[in-house]
PDB file of N, CA and C in Angstrom:
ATOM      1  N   UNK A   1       7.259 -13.293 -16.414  1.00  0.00           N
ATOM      2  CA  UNK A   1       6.761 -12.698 -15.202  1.00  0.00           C
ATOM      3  C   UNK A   1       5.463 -11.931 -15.478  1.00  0.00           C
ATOM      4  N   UNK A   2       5.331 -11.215 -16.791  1.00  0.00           N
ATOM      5  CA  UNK A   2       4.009 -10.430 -16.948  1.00  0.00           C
ATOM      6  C   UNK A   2       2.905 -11.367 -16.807  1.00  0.00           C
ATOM      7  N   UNK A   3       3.516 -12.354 -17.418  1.00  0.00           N
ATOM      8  CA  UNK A   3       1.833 -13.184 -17.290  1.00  0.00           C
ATOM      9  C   UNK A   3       1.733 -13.695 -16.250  1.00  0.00           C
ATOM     10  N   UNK A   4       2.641 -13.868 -15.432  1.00  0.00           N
ATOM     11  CA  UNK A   4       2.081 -14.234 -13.918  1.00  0.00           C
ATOM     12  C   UNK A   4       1.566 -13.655 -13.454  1.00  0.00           C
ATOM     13  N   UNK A   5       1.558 -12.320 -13.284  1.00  0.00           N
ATOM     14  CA  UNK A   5       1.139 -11.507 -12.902  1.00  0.00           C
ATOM     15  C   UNK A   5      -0.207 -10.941 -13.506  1.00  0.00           C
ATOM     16  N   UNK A   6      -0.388 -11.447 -14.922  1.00  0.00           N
ATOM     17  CA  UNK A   6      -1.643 -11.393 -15.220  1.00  0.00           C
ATOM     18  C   UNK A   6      -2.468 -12.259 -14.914  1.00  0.00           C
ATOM     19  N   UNK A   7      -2.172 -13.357 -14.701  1.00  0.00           N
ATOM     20  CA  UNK A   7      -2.889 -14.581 -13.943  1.00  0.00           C
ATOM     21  C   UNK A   7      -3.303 -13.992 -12.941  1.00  0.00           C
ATOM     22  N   UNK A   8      -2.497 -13.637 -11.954  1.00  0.00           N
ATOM     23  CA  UNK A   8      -2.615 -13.404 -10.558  1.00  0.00           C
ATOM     24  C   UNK A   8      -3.676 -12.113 -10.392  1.00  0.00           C
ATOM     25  N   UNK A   9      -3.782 -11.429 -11.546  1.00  0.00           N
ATOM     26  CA  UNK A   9      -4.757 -10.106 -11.181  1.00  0.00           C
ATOM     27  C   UNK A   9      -5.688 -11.050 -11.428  1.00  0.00           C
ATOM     28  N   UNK A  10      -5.651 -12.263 -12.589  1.00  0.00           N
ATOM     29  CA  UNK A  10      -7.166 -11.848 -12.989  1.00  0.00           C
ATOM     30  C   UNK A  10      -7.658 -12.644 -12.220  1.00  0.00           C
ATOM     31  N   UNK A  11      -7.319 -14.165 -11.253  1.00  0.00           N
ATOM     32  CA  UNK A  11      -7.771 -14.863  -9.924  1.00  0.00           C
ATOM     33  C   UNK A  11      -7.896 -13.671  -9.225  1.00  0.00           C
ATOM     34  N   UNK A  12      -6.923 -12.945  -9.100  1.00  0.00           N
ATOM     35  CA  UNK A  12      -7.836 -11.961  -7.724  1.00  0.00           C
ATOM     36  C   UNK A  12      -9.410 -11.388  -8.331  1.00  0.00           C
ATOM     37  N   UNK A  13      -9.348 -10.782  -9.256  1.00  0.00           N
ATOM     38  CA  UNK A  13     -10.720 -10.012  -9.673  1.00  0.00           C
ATOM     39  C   UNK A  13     -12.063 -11.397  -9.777  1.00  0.00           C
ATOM     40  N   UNK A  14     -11.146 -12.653 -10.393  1.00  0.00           N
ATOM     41  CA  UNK A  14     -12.313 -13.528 -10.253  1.00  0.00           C
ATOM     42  C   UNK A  14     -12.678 -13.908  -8.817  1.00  0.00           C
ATOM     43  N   UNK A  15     -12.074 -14.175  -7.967  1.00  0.00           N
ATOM     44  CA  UNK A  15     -12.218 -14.408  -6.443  1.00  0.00           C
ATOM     45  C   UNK A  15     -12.694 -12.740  -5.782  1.00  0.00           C
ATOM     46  N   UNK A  16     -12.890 -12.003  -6.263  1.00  0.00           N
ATOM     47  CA  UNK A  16     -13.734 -10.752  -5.488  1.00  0.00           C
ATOM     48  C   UNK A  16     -13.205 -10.332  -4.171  1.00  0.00           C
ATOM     49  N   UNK A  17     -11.729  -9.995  -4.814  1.00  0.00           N
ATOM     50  CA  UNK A  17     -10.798  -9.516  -4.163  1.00  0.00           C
ATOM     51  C   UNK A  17     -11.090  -7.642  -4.779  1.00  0.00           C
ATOM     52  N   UNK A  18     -10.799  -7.117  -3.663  1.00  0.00           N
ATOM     53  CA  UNK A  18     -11.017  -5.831  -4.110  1.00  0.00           C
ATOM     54  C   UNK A  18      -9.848  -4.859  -4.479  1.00  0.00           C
ATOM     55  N   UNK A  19      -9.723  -3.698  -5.269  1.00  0.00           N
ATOM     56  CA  UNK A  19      -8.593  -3.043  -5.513  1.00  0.00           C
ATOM     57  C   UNK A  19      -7.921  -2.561  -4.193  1.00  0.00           C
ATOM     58  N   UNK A  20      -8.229  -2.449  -3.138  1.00  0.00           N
ATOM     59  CA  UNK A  20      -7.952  -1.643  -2.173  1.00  0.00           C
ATOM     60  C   UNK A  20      -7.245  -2.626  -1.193  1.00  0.00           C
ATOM     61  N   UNK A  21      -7.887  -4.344  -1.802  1.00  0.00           N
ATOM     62  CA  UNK A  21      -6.894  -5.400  -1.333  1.00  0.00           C
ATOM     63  C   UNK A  21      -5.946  -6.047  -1.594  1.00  0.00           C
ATOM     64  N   UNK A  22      -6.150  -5.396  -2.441  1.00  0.00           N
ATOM     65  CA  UNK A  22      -4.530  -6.164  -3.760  1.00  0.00           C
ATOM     66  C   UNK A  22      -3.656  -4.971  -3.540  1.00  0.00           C
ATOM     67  N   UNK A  23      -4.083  -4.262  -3.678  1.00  0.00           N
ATOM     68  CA  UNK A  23      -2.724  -3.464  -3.490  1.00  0.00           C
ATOM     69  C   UNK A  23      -2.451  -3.433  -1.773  1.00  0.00           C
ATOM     70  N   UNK A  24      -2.773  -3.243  -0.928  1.00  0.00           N
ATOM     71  CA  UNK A  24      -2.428  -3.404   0.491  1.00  0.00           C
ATOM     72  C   UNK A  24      -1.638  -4.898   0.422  1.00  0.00           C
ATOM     73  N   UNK A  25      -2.042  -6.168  -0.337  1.00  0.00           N
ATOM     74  CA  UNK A  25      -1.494  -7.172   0.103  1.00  0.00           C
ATOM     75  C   UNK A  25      -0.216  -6.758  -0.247  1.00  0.00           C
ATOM     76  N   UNK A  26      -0.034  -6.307  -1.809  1.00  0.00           N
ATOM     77  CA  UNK A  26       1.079  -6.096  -2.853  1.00  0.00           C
ATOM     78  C   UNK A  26       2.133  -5.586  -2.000  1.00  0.00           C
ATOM     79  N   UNK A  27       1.820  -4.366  -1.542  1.00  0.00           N
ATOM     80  CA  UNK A  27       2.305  -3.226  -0.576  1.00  0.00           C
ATOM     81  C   UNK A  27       3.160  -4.263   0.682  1.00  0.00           C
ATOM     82  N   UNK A  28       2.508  -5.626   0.854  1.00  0.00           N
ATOM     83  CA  UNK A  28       3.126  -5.796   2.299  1.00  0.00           C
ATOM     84  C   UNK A  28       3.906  -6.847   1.819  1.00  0.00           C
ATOM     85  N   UNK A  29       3.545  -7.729   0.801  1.00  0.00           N
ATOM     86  CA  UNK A  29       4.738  -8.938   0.381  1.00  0.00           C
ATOM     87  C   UNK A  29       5.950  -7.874  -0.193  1.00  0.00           C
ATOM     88  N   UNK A  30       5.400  -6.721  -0.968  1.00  0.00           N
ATOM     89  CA  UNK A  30       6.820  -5.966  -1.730  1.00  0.00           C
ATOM     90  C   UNK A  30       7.802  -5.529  -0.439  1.00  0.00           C
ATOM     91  N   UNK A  31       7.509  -5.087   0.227  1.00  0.00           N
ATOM     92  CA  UNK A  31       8.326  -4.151   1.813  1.00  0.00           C
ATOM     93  C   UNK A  31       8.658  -5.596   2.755  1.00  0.00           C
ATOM     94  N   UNK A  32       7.980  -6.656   2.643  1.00  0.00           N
ATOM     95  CA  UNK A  32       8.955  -7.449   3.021  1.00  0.00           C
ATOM     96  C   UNK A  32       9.962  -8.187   2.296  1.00  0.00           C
ATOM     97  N   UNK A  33       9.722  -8.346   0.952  1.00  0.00           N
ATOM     98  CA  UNK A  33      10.411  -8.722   0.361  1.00  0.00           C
ATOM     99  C   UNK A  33      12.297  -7.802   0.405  1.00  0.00           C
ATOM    100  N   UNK A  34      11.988  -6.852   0.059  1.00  0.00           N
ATOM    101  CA  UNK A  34      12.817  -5.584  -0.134  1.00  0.00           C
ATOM    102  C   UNK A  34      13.209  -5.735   1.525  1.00  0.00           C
ATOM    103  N   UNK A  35      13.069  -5.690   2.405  1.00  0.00           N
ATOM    104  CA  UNK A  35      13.591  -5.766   3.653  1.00  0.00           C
ATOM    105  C   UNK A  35      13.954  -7.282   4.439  1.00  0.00           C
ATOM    106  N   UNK A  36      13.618  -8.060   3.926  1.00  0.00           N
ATOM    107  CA  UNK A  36      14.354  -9.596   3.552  1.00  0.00           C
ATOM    108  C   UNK A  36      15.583  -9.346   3.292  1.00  0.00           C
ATOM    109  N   UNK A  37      15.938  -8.861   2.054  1.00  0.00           N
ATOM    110  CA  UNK A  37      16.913  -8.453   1.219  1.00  0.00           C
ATOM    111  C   UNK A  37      17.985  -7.548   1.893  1.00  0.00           C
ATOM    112  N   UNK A  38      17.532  -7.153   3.127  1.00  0.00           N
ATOM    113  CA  UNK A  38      18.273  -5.851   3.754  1.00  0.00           C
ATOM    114  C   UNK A  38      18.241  -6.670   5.034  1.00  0.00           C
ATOM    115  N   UNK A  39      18.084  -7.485   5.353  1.00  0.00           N
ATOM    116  CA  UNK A  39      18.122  -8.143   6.675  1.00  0.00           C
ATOM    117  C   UNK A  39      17.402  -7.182   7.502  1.00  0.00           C
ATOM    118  N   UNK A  40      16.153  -6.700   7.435  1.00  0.00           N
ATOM    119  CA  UNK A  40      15.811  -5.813   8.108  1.00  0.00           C
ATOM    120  C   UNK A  40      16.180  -4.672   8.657  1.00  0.00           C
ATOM    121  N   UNK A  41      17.254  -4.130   7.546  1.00  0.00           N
ATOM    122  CA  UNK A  41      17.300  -2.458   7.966  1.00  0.00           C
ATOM    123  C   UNK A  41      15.959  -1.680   6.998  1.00  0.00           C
ATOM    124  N   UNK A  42      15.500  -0.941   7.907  1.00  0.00           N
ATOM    125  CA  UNK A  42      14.966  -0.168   7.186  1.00  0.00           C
ATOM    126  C   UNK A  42      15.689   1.099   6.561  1.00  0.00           C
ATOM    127  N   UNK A  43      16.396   1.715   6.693  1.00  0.00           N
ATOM    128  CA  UNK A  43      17.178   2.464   6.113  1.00  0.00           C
ATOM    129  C   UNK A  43      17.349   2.331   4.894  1.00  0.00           C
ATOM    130  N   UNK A  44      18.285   1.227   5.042  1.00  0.00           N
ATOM    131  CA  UNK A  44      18.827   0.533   3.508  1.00  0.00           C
ATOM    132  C   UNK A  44      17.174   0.137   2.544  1.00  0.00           C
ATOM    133  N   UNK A  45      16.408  -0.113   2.742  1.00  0.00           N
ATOM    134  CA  UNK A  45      14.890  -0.613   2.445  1.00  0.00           C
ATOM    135  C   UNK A  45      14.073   0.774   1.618  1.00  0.00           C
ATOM    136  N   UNK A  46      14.320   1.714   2.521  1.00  0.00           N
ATOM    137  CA  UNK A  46      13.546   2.580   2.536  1.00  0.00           C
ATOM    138  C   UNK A  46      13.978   3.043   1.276  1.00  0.00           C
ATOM    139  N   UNK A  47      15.685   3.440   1.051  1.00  0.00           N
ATOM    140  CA  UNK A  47      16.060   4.003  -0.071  1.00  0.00           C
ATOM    141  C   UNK A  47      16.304   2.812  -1.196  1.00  0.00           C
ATOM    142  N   UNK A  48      16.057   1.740  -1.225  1.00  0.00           N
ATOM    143  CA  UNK A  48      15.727   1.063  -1.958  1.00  0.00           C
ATOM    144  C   UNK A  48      14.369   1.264  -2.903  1.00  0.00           C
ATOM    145  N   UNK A  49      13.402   1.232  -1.593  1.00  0.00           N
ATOM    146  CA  UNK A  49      12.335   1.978  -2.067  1.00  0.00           C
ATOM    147  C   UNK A  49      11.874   3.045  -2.799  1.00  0.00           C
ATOM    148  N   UNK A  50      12.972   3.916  -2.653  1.00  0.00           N
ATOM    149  CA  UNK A  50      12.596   5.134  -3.426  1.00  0.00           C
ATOM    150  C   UNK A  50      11.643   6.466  -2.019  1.00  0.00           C
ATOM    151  N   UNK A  51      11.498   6.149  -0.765  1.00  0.00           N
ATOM    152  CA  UNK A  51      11.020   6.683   0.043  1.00  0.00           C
ATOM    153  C   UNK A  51      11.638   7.293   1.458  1.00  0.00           C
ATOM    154  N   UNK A  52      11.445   8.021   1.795  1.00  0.00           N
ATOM    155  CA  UNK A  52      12.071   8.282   3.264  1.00  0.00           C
ATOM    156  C   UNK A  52      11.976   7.209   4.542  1.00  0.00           C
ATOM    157  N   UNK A  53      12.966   7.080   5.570  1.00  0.00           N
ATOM    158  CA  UNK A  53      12.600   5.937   6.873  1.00  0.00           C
ATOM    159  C   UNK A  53      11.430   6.362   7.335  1.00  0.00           C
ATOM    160  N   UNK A  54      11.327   6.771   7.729  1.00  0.00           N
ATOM    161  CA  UNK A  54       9.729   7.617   8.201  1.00  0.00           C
ATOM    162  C   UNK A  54       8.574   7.085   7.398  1.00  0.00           C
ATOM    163  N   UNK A  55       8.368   7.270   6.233  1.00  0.00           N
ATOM    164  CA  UNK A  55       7.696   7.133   5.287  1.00  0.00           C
ATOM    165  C   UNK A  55       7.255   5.352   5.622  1.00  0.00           C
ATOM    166  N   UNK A  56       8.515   4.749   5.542  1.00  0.00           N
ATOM    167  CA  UNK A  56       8.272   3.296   5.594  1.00  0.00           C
ATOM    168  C   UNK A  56       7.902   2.882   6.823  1.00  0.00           C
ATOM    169  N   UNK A  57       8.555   3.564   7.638  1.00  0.00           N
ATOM    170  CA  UNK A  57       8.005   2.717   8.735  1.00  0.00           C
ATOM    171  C   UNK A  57       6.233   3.232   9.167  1.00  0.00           C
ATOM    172  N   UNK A  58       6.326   4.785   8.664  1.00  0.00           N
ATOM    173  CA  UNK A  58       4.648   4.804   8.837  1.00  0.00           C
ATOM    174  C   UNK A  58       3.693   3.919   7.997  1.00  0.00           C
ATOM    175  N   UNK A  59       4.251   2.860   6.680  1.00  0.00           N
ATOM    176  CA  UNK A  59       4.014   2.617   6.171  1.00  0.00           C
ATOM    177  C   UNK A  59       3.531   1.042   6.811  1.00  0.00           C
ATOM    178  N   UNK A  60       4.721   0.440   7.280  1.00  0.00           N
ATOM    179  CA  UNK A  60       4.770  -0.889   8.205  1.00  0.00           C
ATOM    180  C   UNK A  60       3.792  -1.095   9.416  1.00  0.00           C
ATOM    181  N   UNK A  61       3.620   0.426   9.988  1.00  0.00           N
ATOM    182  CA  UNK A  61       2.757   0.542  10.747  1.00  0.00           C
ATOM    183  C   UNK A  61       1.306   0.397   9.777  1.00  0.00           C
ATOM    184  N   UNK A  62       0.679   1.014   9.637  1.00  0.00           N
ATOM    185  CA  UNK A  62      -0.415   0.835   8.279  1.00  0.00           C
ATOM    186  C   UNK A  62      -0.482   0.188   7.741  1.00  0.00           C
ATOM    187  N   UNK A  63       0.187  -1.376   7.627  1.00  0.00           N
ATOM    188  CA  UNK A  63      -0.271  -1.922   7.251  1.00  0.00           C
ATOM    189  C   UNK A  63      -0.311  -3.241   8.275  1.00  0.00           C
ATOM    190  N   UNK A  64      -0.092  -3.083   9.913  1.00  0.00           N
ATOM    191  CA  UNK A  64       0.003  -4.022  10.334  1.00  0.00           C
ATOM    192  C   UNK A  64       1.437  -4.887  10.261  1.00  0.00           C
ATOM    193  N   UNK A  65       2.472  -4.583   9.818  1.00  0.00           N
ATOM    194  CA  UNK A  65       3.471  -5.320   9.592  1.00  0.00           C
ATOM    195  C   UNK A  65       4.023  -5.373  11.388  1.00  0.00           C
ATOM    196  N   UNK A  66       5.077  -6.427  11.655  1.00  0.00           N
ATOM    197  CA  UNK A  66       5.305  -6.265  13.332  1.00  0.00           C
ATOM    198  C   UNK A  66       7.315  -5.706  12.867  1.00  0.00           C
ATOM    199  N   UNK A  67       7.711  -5.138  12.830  1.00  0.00           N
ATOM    200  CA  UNK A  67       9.141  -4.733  12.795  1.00  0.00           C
ATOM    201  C   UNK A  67      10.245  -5.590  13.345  1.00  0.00           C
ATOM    202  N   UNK A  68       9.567  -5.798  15.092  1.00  0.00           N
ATOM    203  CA  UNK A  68      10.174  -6.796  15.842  1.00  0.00           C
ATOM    204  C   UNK A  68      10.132  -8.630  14.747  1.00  0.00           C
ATOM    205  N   UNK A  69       9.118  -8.474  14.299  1.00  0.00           N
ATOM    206  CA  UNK A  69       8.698  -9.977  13.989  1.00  0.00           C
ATOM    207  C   UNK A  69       9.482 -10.063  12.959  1.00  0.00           C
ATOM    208  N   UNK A  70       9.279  -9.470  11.712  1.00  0.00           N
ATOM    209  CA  UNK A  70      10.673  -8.989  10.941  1.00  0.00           C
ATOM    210  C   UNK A  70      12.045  -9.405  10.942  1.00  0.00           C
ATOM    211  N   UNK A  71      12.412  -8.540  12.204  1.00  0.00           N
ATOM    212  CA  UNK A  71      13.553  -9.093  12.240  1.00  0.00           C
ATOM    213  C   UNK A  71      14.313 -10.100  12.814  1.00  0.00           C
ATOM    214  N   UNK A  72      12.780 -10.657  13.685  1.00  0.00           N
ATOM    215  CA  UNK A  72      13.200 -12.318  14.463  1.00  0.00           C
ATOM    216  C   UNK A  72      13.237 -13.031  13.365  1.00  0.00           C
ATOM    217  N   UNK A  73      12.504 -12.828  12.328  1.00  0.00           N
ATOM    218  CA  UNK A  73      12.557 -14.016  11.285  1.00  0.00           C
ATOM    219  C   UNK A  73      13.649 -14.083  10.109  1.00  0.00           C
ATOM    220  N   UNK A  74      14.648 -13.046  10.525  1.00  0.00           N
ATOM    221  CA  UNK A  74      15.885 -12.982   9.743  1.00  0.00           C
ATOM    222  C   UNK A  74      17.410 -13.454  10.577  1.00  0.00           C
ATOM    223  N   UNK A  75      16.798 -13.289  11.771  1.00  0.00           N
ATOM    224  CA  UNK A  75      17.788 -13.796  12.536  1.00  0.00           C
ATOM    225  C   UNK A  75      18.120 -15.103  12.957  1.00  0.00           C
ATOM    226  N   UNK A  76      19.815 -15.463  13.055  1.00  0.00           N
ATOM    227  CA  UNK A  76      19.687 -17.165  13.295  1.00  0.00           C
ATOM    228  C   UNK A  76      18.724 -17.609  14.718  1.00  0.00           C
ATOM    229  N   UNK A  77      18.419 -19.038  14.333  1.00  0.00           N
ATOM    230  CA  UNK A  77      17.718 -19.373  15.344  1.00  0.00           C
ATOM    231  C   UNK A  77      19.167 -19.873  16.561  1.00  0.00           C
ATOM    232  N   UNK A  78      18.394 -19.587  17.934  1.00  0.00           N
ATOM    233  CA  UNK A  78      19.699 -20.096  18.862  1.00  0.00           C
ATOM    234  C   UNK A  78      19.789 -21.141  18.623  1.00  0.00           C
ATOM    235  N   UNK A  79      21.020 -21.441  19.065  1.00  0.00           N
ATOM    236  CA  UNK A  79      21.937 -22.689  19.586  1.00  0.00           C
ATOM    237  C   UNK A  79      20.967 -23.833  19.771  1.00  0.00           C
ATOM    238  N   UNK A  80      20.337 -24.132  20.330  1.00  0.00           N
ATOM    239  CA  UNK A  80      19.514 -24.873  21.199  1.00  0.00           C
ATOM    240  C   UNK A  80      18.232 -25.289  19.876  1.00  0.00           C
ATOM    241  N   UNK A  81      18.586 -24.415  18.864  1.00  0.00           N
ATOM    242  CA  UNK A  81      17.082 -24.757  17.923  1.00  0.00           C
ATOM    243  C   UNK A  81      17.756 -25.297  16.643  1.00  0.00           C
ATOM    244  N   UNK A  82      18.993 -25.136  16.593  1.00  0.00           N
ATOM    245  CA  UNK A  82      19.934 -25.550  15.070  1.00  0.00           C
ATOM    246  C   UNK A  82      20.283 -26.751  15.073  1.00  0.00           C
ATOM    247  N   UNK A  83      20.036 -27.173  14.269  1.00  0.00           N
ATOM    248  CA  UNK A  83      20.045 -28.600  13.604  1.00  0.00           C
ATOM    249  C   UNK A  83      21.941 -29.147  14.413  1.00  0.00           C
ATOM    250  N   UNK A  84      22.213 -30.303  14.937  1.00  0.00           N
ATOM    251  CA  UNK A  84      23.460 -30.580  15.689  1.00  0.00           C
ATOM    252  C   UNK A  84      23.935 -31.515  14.229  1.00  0.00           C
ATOM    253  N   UNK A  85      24.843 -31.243  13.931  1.00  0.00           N
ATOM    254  CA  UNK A  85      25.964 -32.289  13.042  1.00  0.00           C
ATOM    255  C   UNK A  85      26.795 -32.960  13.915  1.00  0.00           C
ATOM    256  N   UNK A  86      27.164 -34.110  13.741  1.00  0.00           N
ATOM    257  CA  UNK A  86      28.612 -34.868  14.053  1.00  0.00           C
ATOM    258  C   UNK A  86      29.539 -34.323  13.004  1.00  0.00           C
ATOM    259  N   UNK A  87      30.679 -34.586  13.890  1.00  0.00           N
ATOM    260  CA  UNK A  87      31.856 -34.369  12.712  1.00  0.00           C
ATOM    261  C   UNK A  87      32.158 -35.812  12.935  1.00  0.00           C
ATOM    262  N   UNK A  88      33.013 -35.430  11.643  1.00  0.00           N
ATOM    263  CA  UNK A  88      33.145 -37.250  11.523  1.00  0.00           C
ATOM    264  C   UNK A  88      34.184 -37.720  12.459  1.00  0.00           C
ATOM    265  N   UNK A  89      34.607 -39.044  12.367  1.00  0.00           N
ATOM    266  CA  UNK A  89      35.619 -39.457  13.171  1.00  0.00           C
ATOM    267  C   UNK A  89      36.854 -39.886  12.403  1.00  0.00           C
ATOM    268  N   UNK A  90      37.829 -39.467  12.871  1.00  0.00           N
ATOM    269  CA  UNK A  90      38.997 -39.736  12.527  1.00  0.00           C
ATOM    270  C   UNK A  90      39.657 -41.061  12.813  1.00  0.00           C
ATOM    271  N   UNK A  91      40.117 -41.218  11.706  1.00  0.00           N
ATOM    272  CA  UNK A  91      41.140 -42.491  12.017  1.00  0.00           C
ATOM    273  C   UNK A  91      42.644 -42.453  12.702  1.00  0.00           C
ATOM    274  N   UNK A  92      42.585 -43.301  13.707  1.00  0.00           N
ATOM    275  CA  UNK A  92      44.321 -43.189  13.978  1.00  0.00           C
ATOM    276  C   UNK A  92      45.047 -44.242  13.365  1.00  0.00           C
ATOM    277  N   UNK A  93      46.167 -43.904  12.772  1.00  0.00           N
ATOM    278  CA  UNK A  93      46.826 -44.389  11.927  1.00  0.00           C
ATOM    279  C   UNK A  93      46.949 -45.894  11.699  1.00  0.00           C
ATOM    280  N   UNK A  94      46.729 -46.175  10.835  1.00  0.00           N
ATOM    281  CA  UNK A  94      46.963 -48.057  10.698  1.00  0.00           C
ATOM    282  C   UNK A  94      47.804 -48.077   9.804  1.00  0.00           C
TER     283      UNK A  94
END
Protein backbone atom coordinates (compact mmCIF):
# COMPACT_ATOMS: atom_id res chain seq x y z
CA UNK A 1 0.00 0.00 0.00
CA UNK A 2 2.94 2.56 0.75
CA UNK A 3 4.00 2.47 -2.61
CA UNK A 4 0.79 3.06 -3.99
CA UNK A 5 0.50 5.67 -2.42
CA UNK A 6 3.80 6.82 -3.36
CA UNK A 7 2.97 6.47 -6.90
CA UNK A 8 -0.10 8.29 -6.42
CA UNK A 9 1.65 11.43 -4.71
CA UNK A 10 4.20 11.48 -7.08
CA UNK A 11 1.49 11.48 -10.47
CA UNK A 12 -0.23 14.03 -8.52
CA UNK A 13 2.93 16.42 -8.07
CA UNK A 14 3.88 15.39 -11.71
CA UNK A 15 0.36 16.37 -13.11
CA UNK A 16 0.45 19.89 -11.07
CA UNK A 17 -1.93 18.98 -8.74
CA UNK A 18 -1.60 21.21 -5.82
CA UNK A 19 -1.20 20.43 -1.97
CA UNK A 20 -4.37 22.09 -1.10
CA UNK A 21 -5.87 19.57 -3.81
CA UNK A 22 -4.79 16.45 -2.73
CA UNK A 23 -5.62 16.75 0.41
CA UNK A 24 -9.31 18.18 -0.14
CA UNK A 25 -9.66 15.24 -2.69
CA UNK A 26 -8.06 12.78 0.12
CA UNK A 27 -10.42 14.41 2.71
CA UNK A 28 -13.55 13.54 0.48
CA UNK A 29 -12.78 9.85 -0.91
CA UNK A 30 -11.58 9.14 3.05
CA UNK A 31 -15.27 10.48 4.68
CA UNK A 32 -16.88 8.68 2.06
CA UNK A 33 -15.23 5.84 2.28
CA UNK A 34 -15.61 5.64 6.24
CA UNK A 35 -19.35 6.50 5.78
CA UNK A 36 -19.89 3.78 3.04
CA UNK A 37 -18.84 1.61 5.78
CA UNK A 38 -21.50 3.10 8.17
CA UNK A 39 -24.23 3.11 5.64
CA UNK A 40 -24.32 6.66 6.07
CA UNK A 41 -24.59 7.39 9.66
CA UNK A 42 -22.69 10.04 10.47
CA UNK A 43 -22.50 9.47 14.02
CA UNK A 44 -21.04 6.15 13.79
CA UNK A 45 -18.45 7.94 10.96
CA UNK A 46 -17.70 10.73 12.87
CA UNK A 47 -16.36 8.64 15.87
CA UNK A 48 -14.75 6.49 13.62
CA UNK A 49 -13.09 9.42 12.61
CA UNK A 50 -11.75 10.44 15.61
CA UNK A 51 -14.05 13.84 15.40
CA UNK A 52 -17.27 15.27 16.67
CA UNK A 53 -20.91 15.03 14.33
CA UNK A 54 -20.71 18.59 13.95
CA UNK A 55 -17.25 18.62 13.03
CA UNK A 56 -18.07 16.19 10.10
CA UNK A 57 -20.81 17.33 8.88
CA UNK A 58 -19.26 20.97 8.82
CA UNK A 59 -16.76 19.14 7.18
CA UNK A 60 -19.19 17.46 4.29
CA UNK A 61 -20.47 20.74 3.93
CA UNK A 62 -16.84 22.22 2.96
CA UNK A 63 -16.20 20.16 0.95
CA UNK A 64 -19.24 20.04 -1.23
CA UNK A 65 -20.19 16.50 -0.33
CA UNK A 66 -24.42 16.15 -0.85
CA UNK A 67 -25.50 14.00 2.55
CA UNK A 68 -28.84 13.33 0.82
CA UNK A 69 -26.78 11.88 -2.25
CA UNK A 70 -24.84 9.77 0.19
CA UNK A 71 -27.28 8.14 1.38
CA UNK A 72 -29.36 7.50 -1.89
CA UNK A 73 -26.36 5.74 -3.03
CA UNK A 74 -26.36 3.28 -0.13
CA UNK A 75 -29.76 2.57 -0.32
CA UNK A 76 -31.53 -0.38 -2.25
CA UNK A 77 -32.66 0.65 -5.50
CA UNK A 78 -36.74 0.23 -5.72
CA UNK A 79 -38.57 -2.55 -6.82
CA UNK A 80 -39.11 -1.36 -10.21
CA UNK A 81 -35.10 -0.85 -10.78
CA UNK A 82 -33.86 -4.51 -9.39
CA UNK A 83 -32.83 -6.88 -11.58
CA UNK A 84 -36.34 -9.62 -11.81
CA UNK A 85 -35.20 -13.46 -11.39
CA UNK A 86 -37.47 -16.41 -12.32
CA UNK A 87 -37.65 -19.03 -9.94
CA UNK A 88 -37.37 -22.05 -11.41
CA UNK A 89 -40.10 -24.41 -12.24
CA UNK A 90 -41.03 -27.28 -10.56
CA UNK A 91 -41.72 -30.57 -11.61
CA UNK A 92 -44.93 -32.48 -10.88
CA UNK A 93 -44.28 -35.80 -10.16
CA UNK A 94 -43.52 -38.43 -12.89
Amino acid sequence: MKRELESLVSQMHNGGITYTEAVREFKKRYILEVLAHHKGNQCKAAQELGMHRNTLSRTIEELGLDPAQIRLGLKRPPRSERPQFQQPMLRSGS
